[in-house]
N, C-alpha and C. Protein backbone atom coordinates (compact mmCIF):
# COMPACT_ATOMS: atom_id res chain seq x y z
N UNK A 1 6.64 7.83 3.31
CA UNK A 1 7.37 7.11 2.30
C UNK A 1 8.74 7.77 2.14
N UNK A 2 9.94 6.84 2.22
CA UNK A 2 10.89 7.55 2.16
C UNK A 2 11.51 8.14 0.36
N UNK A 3 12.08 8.45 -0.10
CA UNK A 3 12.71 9.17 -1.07
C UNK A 3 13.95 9.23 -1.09
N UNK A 4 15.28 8.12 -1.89
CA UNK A 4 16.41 8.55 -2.15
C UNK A 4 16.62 8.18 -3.62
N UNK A 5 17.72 8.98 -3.60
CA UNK A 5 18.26 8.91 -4.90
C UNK A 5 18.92 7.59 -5.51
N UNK A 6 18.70 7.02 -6.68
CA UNK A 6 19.63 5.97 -7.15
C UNK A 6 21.21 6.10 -6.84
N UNK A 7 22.00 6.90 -6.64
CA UNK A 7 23.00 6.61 -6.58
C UNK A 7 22.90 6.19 -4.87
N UNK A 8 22.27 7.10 -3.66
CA UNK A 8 22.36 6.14 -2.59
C UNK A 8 21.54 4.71 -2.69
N UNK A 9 20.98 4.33 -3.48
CA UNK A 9 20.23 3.06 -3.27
C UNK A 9 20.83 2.01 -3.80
N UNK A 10 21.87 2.49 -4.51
CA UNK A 10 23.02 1.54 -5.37
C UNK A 10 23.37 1.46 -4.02
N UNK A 11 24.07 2.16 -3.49
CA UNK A 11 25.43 2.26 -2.20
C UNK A 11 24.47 0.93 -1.19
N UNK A 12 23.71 1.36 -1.12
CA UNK A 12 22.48 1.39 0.08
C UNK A 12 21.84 -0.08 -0.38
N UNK A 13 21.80 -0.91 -1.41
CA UNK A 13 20.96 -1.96 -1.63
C UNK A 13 20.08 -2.75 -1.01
N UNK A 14 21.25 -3.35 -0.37
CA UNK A 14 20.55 -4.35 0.82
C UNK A 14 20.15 -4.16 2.06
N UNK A 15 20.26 -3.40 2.73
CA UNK A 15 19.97 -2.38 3.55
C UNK A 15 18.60 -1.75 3.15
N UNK A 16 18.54 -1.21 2.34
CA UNK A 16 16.91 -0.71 1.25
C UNK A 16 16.30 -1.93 0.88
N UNK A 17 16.57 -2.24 0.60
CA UNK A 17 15.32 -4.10 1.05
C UNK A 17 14.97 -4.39 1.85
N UNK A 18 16.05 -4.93 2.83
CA UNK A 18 15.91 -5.34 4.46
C UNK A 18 14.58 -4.57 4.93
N UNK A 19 14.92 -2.67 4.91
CA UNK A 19 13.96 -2.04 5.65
C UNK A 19 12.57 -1.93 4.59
N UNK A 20 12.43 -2.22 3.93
CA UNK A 20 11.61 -2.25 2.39
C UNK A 20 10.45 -3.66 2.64
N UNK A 21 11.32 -4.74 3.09
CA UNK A 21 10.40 -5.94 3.68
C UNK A 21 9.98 -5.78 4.78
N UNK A 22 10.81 -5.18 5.67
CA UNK A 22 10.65 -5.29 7.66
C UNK A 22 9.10 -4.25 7.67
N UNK A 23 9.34 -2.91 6.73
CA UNK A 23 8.67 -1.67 7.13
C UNK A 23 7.58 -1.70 6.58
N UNK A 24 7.28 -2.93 5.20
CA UNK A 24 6.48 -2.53 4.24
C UNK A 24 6.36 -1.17 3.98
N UNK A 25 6.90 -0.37 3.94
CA UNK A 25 6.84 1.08 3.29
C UNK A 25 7.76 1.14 2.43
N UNK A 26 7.39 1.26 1.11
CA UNK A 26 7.51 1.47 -0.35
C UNK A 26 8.61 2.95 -0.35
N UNK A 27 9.67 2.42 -1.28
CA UNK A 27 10.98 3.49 -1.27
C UNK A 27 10.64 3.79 -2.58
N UNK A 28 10.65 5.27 -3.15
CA UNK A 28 11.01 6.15 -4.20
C UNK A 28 12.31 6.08 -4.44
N UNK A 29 12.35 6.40 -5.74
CA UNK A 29 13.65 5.80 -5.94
C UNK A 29 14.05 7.06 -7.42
N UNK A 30 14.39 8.13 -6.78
CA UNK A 30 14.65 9.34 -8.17
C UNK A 30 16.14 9.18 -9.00
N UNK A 31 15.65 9.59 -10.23
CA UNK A 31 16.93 9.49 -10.99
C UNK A 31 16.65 10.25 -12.40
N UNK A 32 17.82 10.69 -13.24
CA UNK A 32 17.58 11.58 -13.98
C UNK A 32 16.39 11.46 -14.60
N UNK A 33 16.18 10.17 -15.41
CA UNK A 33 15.53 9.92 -16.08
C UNK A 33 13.78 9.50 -15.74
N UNK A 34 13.79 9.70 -14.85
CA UNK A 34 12.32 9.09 -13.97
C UNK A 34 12.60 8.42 -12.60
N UNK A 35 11.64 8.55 -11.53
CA UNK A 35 11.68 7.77 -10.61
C UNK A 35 10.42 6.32 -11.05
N UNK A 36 11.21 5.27 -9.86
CA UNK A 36 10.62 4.21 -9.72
C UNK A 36 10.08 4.10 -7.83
N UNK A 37 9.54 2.90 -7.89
CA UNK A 37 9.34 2.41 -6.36
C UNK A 37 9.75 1.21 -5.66
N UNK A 38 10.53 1.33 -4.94
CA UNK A 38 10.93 -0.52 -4.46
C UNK A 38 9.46 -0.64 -3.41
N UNK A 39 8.76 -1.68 -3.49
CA UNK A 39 8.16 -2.65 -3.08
C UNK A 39 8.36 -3.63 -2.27
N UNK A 40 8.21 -4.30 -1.46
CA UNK A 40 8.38 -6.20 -1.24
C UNK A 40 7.32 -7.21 -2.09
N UNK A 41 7.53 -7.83 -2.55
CA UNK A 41 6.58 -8.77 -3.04
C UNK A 41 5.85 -9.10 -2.49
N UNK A 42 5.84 -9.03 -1.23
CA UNK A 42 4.26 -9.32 -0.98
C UNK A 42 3.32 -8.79 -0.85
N UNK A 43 3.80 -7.05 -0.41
CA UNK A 43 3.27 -5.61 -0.70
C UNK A 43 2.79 -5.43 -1.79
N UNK A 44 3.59 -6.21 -3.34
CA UNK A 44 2.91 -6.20 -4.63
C UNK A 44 2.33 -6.75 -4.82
N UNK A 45 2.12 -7.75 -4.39
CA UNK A 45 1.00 -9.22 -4.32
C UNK A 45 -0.49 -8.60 -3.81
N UNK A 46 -0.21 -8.14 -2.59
CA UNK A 46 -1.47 -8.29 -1.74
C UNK A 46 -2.05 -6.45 -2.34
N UNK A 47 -1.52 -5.83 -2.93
CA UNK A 47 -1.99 -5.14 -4.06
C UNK A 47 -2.39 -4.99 -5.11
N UNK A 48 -1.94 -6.05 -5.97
CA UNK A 48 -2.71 -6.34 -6.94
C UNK A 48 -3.66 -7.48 -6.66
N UNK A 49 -4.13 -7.87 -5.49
CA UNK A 49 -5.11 -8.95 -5.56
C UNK A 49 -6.59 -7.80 -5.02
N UNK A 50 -5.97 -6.71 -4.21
CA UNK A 50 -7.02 -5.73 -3.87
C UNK A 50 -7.46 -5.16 -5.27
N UNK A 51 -6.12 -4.89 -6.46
CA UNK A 51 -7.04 -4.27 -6.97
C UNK A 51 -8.44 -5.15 -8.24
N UNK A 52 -7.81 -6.55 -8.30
CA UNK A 52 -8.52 -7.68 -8.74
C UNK A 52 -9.73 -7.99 -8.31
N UNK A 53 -9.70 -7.61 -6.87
CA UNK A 53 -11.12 -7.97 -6.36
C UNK A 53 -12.15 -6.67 -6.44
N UNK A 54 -11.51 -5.07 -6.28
CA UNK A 54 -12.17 -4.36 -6.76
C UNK A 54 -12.78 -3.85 -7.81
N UNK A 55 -12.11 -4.56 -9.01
CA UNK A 55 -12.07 -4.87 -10.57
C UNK A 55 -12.81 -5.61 -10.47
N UNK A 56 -13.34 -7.01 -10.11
CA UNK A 56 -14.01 -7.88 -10.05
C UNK A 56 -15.80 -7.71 -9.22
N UNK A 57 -15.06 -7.29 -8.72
CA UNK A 57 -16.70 -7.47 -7.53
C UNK A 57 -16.67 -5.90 -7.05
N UNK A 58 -17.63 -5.01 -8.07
CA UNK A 58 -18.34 -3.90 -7.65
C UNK A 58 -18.79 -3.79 -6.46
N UNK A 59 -19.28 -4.66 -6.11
CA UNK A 59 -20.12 -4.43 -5.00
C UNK A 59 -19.73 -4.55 -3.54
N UNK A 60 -18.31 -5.16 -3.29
CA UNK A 60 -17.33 -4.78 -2.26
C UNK A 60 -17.12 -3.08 -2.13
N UNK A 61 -16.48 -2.95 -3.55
CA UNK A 61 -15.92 -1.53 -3.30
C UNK A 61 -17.09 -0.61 -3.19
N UNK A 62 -18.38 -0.42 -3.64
CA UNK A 62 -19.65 0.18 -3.22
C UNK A 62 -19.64 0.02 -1.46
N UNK A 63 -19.45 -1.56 -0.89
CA UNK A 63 -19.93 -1.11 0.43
C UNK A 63 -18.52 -0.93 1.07
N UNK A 64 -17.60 -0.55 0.90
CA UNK A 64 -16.58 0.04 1.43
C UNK A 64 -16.47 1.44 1.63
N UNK A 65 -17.42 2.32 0.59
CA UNK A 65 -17.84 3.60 0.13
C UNK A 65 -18.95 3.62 1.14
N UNK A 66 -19.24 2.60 1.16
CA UNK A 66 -20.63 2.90 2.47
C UNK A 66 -20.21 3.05 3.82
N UNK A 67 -19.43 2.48 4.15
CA UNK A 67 -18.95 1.79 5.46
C UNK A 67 -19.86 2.94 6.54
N UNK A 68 -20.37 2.27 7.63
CA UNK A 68 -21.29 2.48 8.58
C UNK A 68 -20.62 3.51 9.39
N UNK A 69 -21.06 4.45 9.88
CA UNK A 69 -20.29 5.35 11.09
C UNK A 69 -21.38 5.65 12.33
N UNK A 70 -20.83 6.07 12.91
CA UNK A 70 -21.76 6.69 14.27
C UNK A 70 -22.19 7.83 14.35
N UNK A 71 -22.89 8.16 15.24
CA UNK A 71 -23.09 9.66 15.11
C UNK A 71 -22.84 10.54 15.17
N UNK A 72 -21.45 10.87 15.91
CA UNK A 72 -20.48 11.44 15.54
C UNK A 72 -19.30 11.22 14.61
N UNK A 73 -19.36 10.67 13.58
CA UNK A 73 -18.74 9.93 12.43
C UNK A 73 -17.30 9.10 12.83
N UNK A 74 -17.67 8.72 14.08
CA UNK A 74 -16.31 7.35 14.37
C UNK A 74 -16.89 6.04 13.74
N UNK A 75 -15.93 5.51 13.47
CA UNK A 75 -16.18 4.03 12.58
C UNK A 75 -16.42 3.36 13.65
N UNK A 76 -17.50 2.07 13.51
CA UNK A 76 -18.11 0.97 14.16
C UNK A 76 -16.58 0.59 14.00
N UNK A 77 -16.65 -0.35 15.48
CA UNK A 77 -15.48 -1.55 14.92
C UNK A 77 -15.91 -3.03 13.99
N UNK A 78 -15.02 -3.74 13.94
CA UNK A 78 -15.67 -4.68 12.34
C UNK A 78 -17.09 -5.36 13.24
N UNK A 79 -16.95 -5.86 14.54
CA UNK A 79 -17.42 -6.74 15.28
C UNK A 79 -19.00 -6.26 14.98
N UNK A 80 -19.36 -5.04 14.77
CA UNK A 80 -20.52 -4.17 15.03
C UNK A 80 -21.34 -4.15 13.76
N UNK A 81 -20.09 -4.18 12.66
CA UNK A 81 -20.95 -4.25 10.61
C UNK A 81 -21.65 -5.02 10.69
N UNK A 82 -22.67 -5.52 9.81
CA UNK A 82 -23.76 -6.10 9.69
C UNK A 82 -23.15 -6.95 8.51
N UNK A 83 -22.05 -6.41 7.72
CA UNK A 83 -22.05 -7.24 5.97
C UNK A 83 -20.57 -7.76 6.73
């Protein structure tokens, strides 16, 4: 995650979007008073609908906590889960 300061992100705006939508990786954003995070909206979207459904339906996030491994603890691929 990158980290600049408000005064380069003033300078820097559109440019810090552009790579903010292209990268989906979320910019810190420090300043005297507190930092913030730039986002893309759809990065905020498809985050708060994860955390809606984990809020919602226990029992996803239980078998996500489960998730199946091998015997040497490599993950099945999805093709292999049973749920």
């Amino acid at each position: 995650m990158v980290t600049i300061s408000i005064t380069t992100a003033k300078t820097n705006l559109y440019k810090l979007v552009q790579h903010t939508i292209a990268s989906h990786e979320p910019v810190i954003v420090t300043g005297k008073t507190g930092n913030v995070v730039i986002l893309s909206l759809k990065d905020y979207k498809a985050l708060q609908e994860t955390l809606y459904i984990l809020q919602t339906m226990p029992s996803i996030s239980n078998e996500a906590k489960k998730a199946k491994t091998t015997k040497n603890g490599d993950l099945y691929g999805k093709d292999k889960l049973t749920w």
